[in-house]
C-alpha atoms as a PDB file:
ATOM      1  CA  UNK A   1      78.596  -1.758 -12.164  1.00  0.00           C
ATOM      2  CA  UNK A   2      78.642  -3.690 -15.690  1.00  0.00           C
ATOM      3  CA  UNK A   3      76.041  -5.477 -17.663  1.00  0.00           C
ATOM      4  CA  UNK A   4      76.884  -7.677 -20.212  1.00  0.00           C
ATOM      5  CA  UNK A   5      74.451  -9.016 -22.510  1.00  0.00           C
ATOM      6  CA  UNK A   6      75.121 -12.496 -24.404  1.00  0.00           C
ATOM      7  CA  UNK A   7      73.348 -14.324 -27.509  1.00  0.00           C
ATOM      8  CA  UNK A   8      73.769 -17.043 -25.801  1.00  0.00           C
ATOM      9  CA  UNK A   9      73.476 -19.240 -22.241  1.00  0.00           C
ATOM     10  CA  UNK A  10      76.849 -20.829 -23.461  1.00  0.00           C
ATOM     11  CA  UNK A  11      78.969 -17.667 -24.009  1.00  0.00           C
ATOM     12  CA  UNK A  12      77.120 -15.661 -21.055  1.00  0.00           C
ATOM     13  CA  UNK A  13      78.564 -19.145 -18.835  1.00  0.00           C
ATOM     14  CA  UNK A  14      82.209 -18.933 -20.393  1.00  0.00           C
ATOM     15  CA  UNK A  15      82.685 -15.103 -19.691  1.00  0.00           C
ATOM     16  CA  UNK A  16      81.259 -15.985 -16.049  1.00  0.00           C
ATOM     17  CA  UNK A  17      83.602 -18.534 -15.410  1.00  0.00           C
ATOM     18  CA  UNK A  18      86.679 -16.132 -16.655  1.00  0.00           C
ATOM     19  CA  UNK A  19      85.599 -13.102 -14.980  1.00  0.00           C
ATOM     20  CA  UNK A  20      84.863 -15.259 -12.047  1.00  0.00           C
ATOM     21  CA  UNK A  21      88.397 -16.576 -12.412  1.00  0.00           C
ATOM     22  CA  UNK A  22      90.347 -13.742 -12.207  1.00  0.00           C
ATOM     23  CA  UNK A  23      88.741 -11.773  -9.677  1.00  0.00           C
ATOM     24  CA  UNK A  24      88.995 -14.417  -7.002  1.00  0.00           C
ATOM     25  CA  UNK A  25      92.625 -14.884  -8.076  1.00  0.00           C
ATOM     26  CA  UNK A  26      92.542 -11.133  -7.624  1.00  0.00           C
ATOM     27  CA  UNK A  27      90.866  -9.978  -4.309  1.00  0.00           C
ATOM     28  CA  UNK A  28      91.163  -5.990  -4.820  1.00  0.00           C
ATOM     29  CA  UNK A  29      89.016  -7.047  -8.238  1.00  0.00           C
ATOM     30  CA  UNK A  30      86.891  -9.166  -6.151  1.00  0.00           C
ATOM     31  CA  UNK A  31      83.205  -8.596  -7.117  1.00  0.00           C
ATOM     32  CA  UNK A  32      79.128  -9.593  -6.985  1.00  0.00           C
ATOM     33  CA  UNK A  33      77.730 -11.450 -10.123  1.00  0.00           C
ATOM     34  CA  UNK A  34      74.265 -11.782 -10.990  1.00  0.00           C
ATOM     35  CA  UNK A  35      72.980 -13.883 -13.623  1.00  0.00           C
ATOM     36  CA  UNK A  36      69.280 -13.545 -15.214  1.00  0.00           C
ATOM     37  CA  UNK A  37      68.184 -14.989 -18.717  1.00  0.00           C
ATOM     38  CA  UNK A  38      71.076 -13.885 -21.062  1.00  0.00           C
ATOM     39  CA  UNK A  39      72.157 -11.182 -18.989  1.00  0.00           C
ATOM     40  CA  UNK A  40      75.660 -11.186 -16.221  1.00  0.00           C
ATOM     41  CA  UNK A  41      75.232  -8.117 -13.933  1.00  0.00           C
ATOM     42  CA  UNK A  42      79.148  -7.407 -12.127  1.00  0.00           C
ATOM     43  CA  UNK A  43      78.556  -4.992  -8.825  1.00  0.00           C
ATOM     44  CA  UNK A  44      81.779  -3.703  -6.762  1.00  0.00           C
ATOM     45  CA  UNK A  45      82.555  -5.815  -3.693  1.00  0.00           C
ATOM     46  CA  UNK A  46      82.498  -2.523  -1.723  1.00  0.00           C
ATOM     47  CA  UNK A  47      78.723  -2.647  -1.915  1.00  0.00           C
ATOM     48  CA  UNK A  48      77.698  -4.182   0.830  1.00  0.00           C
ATOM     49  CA  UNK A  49      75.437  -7.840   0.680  1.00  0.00           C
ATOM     50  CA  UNK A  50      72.203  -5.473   0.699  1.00  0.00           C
ATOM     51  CA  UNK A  51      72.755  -3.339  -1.759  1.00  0.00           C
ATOM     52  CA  UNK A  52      74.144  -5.948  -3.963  1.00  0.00           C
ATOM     53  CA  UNK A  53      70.552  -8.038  -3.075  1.00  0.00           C
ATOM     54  CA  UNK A  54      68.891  -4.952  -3.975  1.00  0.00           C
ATOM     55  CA  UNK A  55      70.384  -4.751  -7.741  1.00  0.00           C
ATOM     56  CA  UNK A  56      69.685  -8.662  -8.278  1.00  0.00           C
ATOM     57  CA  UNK A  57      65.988  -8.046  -6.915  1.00  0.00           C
ATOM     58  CA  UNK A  58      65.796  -5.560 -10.126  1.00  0.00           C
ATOM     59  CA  UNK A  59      67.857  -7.404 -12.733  1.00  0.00           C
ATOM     60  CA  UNK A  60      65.175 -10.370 -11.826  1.00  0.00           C
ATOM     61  CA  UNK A  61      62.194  -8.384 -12.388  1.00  0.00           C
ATOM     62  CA  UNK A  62      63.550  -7.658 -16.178  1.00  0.00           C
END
């Protein structure tokens, strides 16, 4: 798991759209990514869809 935390929407979009990039170029680096306020949350795609859920229920009550 990684959380990144941005100053802004802008740069918090453009390291989404790399990391997004590479890891579906990439499938062993595939991963879940959460986005709330100014924050990108990155979970392991061997979590499965509900616990992935379960991490963006709590990065969305921050």
């Amino acid at each position: 798991m990684t959380v990144e935390v941005f100053a802004s929407t802008e740069d918090l979009e453009n390291r989404r759209k790399y990391v997004e990039s590479v890891t579906k170029a990439m499938s062993p680096l595939a991963e879940y990514q959460y986005v709330h306020k100014n924050a990108l949350l990155r979970l392991n795609h061997k979590l499965t869809p509900q616990q992935a859920a379960e991490y963006e229920k709590v990065l969305k009550s921050l």
